[in-house]
PDB file of N, CA and C in Angstrom:
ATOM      1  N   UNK A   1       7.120 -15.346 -21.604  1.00  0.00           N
ATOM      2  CA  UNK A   1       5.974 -14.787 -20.911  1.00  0.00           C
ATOM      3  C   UNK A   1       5.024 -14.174 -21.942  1.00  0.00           C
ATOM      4  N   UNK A   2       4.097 -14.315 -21.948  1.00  0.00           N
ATOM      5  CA  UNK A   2       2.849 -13.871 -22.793  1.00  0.00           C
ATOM      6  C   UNK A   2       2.610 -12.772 -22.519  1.00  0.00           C
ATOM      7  N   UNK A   3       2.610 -11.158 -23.179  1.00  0.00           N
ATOM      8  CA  UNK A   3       2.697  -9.786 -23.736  1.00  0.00           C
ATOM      9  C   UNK A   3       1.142  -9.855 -22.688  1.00  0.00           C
ATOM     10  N   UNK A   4       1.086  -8.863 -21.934  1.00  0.00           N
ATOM     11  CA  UNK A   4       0.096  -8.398 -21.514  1.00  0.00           C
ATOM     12  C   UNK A   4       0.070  -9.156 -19.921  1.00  0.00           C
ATOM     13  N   UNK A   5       0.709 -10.273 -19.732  1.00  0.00           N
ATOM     14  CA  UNK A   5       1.087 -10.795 -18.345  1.00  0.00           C
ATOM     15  C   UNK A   5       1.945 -10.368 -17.525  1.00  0.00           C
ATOM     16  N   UNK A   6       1.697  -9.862 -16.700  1.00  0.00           N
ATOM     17  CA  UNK A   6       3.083  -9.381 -15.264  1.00  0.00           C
ATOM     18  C   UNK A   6       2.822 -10.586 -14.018  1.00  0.00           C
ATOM     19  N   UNK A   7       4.248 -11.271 -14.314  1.00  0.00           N
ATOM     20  CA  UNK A   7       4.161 -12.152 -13.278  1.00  0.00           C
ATOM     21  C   UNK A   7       5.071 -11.820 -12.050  1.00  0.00           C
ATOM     22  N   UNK A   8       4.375 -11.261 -11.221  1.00  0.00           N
ATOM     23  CA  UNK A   8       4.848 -10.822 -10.207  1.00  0.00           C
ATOM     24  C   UNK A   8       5.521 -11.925  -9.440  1.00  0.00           C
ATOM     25  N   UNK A   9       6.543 -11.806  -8.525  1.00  0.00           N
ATOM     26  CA  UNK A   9       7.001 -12.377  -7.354  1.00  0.00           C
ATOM     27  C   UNK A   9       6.331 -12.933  -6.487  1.00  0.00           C
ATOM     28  N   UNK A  10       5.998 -14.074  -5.579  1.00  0.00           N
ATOM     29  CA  UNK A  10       5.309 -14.896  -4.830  1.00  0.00           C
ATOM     30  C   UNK A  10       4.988 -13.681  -3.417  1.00  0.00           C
ATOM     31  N   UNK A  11       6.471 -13.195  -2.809  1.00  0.00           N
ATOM     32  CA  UNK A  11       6.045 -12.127  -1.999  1.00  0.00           C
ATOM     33  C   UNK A  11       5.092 -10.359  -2.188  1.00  0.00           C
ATOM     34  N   UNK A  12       5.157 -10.811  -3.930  1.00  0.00           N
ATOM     35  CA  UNK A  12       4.845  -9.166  -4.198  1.00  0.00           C
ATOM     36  C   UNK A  12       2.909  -9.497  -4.200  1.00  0.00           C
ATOM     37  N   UNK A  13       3.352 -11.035  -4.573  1.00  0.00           N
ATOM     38  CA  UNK A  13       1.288 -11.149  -4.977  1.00  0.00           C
ATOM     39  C   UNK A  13       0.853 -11.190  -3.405  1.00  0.00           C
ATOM     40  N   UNK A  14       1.685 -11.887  -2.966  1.00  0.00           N
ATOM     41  CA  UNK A  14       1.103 -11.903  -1.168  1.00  0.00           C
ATOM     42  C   UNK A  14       0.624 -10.435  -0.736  1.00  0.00           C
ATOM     43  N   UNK A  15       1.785  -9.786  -0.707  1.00  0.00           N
ATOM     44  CA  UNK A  15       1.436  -8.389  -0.287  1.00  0.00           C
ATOM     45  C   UNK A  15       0.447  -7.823  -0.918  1.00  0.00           C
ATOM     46  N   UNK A  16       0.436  -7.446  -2.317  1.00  0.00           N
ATOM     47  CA  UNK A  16      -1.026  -7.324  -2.874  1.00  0.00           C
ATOM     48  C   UNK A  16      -2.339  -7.348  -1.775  1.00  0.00           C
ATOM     49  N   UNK A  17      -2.161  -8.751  -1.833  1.00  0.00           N
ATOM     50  CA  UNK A  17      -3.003  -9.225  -1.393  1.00  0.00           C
ATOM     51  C   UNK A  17      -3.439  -8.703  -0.271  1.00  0.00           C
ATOM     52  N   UNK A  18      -2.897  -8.561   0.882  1.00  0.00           N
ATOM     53  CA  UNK A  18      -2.930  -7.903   1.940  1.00  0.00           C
ATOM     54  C   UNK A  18      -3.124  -6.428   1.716  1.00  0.00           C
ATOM     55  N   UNK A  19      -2.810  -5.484   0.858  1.00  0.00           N
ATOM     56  CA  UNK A  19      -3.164  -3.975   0.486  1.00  0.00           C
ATOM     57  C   UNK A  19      -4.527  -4.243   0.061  1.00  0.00           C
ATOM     58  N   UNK A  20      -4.894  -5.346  -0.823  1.00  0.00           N
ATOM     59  CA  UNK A  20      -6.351  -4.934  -1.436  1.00  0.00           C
ATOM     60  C   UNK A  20      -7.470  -5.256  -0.299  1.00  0.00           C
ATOM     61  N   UNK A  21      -6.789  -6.434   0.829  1.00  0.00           N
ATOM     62  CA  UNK A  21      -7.784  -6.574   1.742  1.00  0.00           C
ATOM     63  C   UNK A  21      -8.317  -5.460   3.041  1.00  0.00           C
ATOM     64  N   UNK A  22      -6.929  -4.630   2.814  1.00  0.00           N
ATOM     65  CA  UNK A  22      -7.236  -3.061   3.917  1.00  0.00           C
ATOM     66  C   UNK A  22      -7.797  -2.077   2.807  1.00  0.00           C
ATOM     67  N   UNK A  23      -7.495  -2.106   1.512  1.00  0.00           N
ATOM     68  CA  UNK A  23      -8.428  -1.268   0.809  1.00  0.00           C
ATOM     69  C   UNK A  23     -10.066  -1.585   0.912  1.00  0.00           C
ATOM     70  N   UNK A  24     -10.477  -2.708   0.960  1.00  0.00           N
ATOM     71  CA  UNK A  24     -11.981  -3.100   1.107  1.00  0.00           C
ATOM     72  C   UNK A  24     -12.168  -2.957   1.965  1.00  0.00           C
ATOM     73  N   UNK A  25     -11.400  -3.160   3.094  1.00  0.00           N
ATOM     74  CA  UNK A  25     -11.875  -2.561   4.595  1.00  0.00           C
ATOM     75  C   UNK A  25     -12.525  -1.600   4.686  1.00  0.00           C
ATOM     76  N   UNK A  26     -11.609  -0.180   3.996  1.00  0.00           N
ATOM     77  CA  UNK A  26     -11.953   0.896   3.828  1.00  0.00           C
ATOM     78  C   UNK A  26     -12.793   1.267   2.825  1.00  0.00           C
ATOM     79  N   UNK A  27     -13.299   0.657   1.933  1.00  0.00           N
ATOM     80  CA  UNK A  27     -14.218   1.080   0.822  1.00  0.00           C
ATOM     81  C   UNK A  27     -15.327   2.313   1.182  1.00  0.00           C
ATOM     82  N   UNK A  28     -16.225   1.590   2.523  1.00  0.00           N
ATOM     83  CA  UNK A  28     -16.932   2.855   2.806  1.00  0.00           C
ATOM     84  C   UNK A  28     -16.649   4.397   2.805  1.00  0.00           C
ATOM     85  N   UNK A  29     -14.913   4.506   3.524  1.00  0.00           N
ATOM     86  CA  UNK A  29     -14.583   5.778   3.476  1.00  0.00           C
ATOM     87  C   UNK A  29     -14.730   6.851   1.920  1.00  0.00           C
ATOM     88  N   UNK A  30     -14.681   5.863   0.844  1.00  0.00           N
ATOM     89  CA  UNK A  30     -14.592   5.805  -0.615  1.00  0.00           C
ATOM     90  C   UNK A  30     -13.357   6.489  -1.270  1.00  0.00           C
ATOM     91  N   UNK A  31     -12.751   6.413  -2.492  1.00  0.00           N
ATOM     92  CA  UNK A  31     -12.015   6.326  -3.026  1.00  0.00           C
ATOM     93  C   UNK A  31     -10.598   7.564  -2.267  1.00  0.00           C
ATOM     94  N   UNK A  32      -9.843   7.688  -2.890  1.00  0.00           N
ATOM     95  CA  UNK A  32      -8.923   8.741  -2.962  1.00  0.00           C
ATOM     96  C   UNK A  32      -8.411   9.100  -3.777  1.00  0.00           C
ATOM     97  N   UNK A  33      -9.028   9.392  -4.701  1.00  0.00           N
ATOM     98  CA  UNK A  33      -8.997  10.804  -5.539  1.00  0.00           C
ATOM     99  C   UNK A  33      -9.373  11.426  -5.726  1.00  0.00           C
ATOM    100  N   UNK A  34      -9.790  12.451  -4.726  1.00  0.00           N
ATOM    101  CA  UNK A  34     -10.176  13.958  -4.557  1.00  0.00           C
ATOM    102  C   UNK A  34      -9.192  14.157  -3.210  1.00  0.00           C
ATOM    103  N   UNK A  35      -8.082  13.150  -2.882  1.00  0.00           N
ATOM    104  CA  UNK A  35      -7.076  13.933  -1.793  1.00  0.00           C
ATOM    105  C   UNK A  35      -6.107  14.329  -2.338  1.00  0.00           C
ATOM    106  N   UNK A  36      -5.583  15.234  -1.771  1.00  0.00           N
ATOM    107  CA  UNK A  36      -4.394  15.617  -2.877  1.00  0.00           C
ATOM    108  C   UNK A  36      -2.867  14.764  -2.029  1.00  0.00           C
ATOM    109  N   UNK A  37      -2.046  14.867  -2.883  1.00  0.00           N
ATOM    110  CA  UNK A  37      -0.821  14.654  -2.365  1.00  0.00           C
ATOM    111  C   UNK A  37      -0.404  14.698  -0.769  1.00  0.00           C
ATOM    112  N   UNK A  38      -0.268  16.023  -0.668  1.00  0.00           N
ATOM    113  CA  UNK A  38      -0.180  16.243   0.880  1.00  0.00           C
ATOM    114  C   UNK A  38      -1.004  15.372   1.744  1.00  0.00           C
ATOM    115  N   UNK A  39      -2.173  15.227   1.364  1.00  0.00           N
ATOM    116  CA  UNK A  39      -3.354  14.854   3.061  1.00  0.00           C
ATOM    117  C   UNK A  39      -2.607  13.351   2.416  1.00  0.00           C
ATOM    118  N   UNK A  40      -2.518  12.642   1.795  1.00  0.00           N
ATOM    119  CA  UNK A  40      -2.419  11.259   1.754  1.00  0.00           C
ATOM    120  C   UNK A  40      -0.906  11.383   2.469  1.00  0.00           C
ATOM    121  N   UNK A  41      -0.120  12.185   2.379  1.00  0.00           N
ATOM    122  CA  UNK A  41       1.584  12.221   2.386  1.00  0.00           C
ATOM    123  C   UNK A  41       1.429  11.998   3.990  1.00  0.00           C
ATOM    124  N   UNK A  42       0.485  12.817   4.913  1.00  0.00           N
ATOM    125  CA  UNK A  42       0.119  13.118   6.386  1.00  0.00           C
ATOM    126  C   UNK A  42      -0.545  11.774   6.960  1.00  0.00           C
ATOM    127  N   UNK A  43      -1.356  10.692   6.044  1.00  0.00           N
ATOM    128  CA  UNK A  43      -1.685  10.084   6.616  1.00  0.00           C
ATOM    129  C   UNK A  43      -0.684   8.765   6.564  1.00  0.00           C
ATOM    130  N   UNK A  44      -0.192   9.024   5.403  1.00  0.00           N
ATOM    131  CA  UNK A  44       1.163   7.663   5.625  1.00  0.00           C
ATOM    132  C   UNK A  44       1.772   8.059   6.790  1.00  0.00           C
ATOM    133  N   UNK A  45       2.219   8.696   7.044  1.00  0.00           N
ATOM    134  CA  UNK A  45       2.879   9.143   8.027  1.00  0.00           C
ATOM    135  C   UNK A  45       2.739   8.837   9.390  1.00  0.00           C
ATOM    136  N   UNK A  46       1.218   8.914   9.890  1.00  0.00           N
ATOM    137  CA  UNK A  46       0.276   8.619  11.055  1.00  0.00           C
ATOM    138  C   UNK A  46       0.582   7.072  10.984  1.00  0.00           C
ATOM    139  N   UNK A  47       0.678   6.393   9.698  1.00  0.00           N
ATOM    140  CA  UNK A  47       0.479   4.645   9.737  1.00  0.00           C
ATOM    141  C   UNK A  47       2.337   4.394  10.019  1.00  0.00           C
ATOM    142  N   UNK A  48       2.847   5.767   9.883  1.00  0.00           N
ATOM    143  CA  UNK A  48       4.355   4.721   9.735  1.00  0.00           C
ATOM    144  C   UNK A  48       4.820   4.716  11.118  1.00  0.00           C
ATOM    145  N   UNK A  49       4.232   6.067  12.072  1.00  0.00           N
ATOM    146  CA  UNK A  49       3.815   6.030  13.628  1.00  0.00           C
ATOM    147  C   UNK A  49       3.416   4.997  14.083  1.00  0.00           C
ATOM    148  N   UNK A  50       2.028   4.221  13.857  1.00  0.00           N
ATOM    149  CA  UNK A  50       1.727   3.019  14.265  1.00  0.00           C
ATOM    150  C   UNK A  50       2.084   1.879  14.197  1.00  0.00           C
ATOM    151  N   UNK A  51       3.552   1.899  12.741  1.00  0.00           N
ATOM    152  CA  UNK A  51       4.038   0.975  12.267  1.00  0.00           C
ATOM    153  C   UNK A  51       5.245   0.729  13.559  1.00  0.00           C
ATOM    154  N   UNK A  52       5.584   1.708  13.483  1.00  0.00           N
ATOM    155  CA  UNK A  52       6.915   2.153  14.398  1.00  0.00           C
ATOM    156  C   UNK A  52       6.564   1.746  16.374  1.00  0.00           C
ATOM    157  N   UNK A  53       5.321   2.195  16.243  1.00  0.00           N
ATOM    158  CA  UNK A  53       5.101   2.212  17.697  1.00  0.00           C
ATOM    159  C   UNK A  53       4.951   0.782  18.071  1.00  0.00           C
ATOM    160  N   UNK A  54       4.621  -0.343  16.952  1.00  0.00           N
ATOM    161  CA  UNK A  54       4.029  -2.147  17.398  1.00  0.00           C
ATOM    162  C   UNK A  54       5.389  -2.519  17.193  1.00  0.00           C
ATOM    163  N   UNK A  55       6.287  -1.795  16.022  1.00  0.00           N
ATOM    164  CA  UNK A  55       7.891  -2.423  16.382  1.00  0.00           C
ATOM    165  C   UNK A  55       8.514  -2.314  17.671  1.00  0.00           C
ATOM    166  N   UNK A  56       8.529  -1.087  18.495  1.00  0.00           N
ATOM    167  CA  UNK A  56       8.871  -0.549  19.620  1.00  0.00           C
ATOM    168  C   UNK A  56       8.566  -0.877  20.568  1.00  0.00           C
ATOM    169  N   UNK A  57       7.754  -1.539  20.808  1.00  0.00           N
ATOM    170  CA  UNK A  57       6.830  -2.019  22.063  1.00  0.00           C
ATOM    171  C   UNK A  57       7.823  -2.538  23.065  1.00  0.00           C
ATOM    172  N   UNK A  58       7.689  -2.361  24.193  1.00  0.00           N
ATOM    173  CA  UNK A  58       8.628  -2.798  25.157  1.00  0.00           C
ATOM    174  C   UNK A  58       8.155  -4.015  25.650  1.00  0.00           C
ATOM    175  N   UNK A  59       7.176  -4.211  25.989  1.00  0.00           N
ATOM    176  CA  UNK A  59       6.394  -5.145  26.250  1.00  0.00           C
ATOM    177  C   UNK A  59       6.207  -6.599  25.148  1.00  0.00           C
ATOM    178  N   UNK A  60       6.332  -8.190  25.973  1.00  0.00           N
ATOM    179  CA  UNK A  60       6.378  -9.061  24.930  1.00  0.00           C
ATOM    180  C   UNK A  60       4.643  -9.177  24.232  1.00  0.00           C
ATOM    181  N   UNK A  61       4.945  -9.201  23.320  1.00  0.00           N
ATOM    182  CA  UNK A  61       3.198  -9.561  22.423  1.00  0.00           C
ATOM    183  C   UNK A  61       2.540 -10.577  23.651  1.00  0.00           C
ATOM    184  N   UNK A  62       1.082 -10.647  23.950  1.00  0.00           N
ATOM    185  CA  UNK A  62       0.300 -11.851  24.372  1.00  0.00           C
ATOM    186  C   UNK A  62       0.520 -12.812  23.650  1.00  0.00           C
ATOM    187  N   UNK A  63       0.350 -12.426  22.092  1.00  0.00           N
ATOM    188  CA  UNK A  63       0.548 -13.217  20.754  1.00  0.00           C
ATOM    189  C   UNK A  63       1.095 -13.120  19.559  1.00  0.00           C
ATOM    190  N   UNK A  64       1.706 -13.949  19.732  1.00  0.00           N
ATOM    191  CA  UNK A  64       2.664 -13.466  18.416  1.00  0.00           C
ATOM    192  C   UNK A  64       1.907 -13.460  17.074  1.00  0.00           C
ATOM    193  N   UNK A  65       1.168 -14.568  17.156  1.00  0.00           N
ATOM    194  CA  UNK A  65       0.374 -14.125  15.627  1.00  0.00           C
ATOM    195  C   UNK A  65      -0.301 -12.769  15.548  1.00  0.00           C
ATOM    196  N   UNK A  66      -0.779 -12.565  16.521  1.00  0.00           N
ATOM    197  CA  UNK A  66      -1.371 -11.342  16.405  1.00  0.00           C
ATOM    198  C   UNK A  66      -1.205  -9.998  16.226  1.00  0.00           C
ATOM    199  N   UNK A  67       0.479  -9.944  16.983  1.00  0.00           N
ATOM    200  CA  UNK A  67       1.637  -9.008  16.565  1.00  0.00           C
ATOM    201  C   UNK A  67       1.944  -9.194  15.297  1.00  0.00           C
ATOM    202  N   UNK A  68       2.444 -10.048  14.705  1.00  0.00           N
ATOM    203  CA  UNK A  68       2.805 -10.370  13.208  1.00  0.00           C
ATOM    204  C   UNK A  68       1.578  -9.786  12.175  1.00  0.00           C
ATOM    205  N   UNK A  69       0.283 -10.273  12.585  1.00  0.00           N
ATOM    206  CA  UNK A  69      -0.917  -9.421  12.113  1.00  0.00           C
ATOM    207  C   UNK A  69      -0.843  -8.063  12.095  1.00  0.00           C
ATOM    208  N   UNK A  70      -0.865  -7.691  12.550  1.00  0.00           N
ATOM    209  CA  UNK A  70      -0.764  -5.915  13.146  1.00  0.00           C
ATOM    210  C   UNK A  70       0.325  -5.552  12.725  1.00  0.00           C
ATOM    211  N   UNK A  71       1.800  -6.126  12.779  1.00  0.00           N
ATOM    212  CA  UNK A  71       3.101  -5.444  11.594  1.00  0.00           C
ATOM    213  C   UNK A  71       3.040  -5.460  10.091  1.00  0.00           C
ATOM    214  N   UNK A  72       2.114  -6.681   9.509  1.00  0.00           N
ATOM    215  CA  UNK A  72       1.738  -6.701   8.320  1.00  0.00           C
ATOM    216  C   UNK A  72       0.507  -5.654   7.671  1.00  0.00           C
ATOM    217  N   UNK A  73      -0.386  -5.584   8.450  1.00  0.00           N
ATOM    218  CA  UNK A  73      -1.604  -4.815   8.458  1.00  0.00           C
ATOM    219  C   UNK A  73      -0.592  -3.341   8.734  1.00  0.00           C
ATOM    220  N   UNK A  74      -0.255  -2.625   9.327  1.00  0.00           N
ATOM    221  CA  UNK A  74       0.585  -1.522   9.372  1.00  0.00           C
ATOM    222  C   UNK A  74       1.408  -1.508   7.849  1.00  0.00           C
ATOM    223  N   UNK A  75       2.225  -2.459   7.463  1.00  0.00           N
ATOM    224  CA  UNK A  75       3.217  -2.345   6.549  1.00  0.00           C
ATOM    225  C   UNK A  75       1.719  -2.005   5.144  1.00  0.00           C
ATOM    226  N   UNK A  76       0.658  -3.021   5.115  1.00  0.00           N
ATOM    227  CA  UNK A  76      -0.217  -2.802   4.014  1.00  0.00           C
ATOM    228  C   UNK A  76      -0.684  -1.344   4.101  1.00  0.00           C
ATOM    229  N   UNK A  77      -0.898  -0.827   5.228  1.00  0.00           N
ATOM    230  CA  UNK A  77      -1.399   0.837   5.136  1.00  0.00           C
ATOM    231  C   UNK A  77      -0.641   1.479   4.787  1.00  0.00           C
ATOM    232  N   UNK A  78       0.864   1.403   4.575  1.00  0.00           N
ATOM    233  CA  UNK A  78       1.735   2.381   4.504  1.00  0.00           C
ATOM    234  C   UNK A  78       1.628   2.015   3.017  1.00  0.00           C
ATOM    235  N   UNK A  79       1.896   0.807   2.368  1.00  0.00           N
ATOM    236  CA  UNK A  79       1.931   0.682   1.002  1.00  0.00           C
ATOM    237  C   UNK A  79       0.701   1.322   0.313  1.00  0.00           C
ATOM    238  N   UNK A  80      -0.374   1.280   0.869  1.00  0.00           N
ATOM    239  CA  UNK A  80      -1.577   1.521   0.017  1.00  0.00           C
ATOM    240  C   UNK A  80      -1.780   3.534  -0.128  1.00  0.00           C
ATOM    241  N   UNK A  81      -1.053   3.819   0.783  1.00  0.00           N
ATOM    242  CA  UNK A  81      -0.857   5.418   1.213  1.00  0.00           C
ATOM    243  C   UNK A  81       0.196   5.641  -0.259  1.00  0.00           C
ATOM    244  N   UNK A  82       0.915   4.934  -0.083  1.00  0.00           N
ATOM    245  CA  UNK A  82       2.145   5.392  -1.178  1.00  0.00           C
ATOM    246  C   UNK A  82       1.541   4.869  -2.322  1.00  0.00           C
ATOM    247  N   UNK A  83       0.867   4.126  -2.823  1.00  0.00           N
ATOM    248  CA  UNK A  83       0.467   3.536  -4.418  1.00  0.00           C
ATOM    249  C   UNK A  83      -0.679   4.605  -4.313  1.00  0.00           C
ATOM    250  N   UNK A  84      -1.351   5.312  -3.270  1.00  0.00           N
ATOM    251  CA  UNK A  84      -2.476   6.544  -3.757  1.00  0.00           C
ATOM    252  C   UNK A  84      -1.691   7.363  -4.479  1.00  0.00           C
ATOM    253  N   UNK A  85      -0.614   7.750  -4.193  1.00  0.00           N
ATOM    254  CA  UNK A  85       0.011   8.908  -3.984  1.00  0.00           C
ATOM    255  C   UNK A  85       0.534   8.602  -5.663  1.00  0.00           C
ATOM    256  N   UNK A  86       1.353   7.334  -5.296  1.00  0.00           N
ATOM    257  CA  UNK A  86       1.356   7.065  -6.904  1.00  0.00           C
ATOM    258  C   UNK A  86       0.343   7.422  -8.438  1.00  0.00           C
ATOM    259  N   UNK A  87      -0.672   7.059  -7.935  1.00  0.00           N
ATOM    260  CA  UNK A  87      -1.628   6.622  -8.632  1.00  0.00           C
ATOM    261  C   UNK A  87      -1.997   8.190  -9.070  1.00  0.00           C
ATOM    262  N   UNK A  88      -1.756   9.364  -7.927  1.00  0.00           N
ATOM    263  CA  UNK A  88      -2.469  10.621  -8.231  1.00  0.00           C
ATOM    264  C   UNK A  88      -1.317  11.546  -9.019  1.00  0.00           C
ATOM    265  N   UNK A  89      -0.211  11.050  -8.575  1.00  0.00           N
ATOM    266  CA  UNK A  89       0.667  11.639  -9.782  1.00  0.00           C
ATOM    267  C   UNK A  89       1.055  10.948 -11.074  1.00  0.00           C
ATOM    268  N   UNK A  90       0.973  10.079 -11.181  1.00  0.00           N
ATOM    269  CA  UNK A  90       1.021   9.154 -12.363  1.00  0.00           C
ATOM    270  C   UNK A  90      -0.387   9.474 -13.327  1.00  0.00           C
ATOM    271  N   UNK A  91      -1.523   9.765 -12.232  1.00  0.00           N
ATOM    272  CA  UNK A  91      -3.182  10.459 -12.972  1.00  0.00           C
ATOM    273  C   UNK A  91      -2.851  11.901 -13.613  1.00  0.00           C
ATOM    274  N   UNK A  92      -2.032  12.618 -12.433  1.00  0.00           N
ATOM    275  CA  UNK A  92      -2.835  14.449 -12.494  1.00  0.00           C
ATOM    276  C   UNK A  92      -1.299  14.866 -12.750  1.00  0.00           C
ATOM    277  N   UNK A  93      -0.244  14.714 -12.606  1.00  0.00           N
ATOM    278  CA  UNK A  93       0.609  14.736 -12.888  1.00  0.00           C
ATOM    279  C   UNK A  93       1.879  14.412 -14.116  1.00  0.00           C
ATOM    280  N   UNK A  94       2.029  13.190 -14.188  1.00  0.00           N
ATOM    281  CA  UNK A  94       2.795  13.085 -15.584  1.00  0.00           C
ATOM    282  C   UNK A  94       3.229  11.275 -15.292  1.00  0.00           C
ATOM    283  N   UNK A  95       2.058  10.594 -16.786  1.00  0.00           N
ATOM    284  CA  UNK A  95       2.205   9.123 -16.105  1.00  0.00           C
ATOM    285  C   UNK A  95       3.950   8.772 -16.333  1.00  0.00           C
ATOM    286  N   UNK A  96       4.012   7.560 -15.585  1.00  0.00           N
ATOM    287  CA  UNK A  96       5.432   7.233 -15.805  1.00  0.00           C
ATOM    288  C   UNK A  96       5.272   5.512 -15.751  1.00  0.00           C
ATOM    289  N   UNK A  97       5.558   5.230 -16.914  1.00  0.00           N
ATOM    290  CA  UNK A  97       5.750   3.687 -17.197  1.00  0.00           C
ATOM    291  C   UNK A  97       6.895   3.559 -16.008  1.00  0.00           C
ATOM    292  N   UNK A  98       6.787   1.588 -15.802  1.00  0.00           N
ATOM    293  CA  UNK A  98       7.911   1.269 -15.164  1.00  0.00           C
ATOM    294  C   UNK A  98       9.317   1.025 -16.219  1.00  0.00           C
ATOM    295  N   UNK A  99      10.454   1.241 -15.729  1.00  0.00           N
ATOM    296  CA  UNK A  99      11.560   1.370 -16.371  1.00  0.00           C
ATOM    297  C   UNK A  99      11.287  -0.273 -16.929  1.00  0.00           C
ATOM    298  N   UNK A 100      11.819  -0.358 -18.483  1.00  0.00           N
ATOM    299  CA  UNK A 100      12.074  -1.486 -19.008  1.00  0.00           C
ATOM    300  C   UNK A 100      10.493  -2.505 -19.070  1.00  0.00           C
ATOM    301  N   UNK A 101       9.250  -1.609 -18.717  1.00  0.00           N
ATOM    302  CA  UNK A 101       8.517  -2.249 -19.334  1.00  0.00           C
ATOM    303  C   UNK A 101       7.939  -1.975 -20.810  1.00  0.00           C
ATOM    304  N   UNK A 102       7.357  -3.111 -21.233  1.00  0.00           N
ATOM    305  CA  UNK A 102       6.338  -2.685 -22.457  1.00  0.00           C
ATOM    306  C   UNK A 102       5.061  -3.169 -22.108  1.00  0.00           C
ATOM    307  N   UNK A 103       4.623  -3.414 -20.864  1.00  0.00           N
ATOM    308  CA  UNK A 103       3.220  -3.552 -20.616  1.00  0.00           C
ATOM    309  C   UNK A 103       2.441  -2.387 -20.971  1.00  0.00           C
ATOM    310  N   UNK A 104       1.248  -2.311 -20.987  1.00  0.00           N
ATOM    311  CA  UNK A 104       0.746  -0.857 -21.137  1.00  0.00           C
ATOM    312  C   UNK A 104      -0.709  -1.189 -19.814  1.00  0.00           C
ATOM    313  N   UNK A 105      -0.986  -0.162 -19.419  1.00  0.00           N
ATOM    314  CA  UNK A 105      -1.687  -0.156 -18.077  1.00  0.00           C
ATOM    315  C   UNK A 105      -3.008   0.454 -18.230  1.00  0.00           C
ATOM    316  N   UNK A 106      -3.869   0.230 -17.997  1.00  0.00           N
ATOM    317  CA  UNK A 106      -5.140   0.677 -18.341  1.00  0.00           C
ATOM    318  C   UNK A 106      -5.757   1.400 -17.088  1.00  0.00           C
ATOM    319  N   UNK A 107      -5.308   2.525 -16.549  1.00  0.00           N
ATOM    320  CA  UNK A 107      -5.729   3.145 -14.955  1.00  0.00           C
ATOM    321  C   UNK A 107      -6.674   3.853 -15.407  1.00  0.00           C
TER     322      UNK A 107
END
């Protein structure tokens, strides 16, 4: 593998993918970093509610694609809540390489 390449997993680029497309969603709201820990910690939380509540449903989906949409879209909010959170302690806090890499990260 060529020094400076992370070749992620087929499911990890998918997902990506899906976090960066609810991050642009949200762009207008603009960034998050000026939230601290806590308010981001409160709003994962609210998404893992909504995550929880489309698993729970008693009722069969109209559509299943559309359910499957909405469990993925839930699972991307919860990830993108936790990589803020990352991102603000790894910033303001104390960075932390991943174990066993030698990439170096340019945040």
């Amino acid at each position: 593998m060529e020094k400076g390449i992370i070749v992620a997993r087929g499911s990890i680029r998918w997902f990506a993918e899906h976090m960066e497309s609810k991050l642009k969603e949200n762009d207008h709201k603009g960034g998050w970093e000026e939230n601290t820990v806590d308010d981001l910690f409160e709003k994962m939380k609210i998404e893992i509610i909504e995550l929880q509540e489309e698993l729970e449903s008693d009722s069969i989906p109209s559509s299943i694609p559309v359910w499957s949409a909405n469990i993925i879209r839930e699972c991307a909010d919860i990830a993108n809540f936790a990589m803020m959170i990352a991102d603000i302690t790894n910033r303001y806090v104390y960075p932390y390489k991943p174990p066993n890499s030698e990439e170096k990260y340019n945040i």
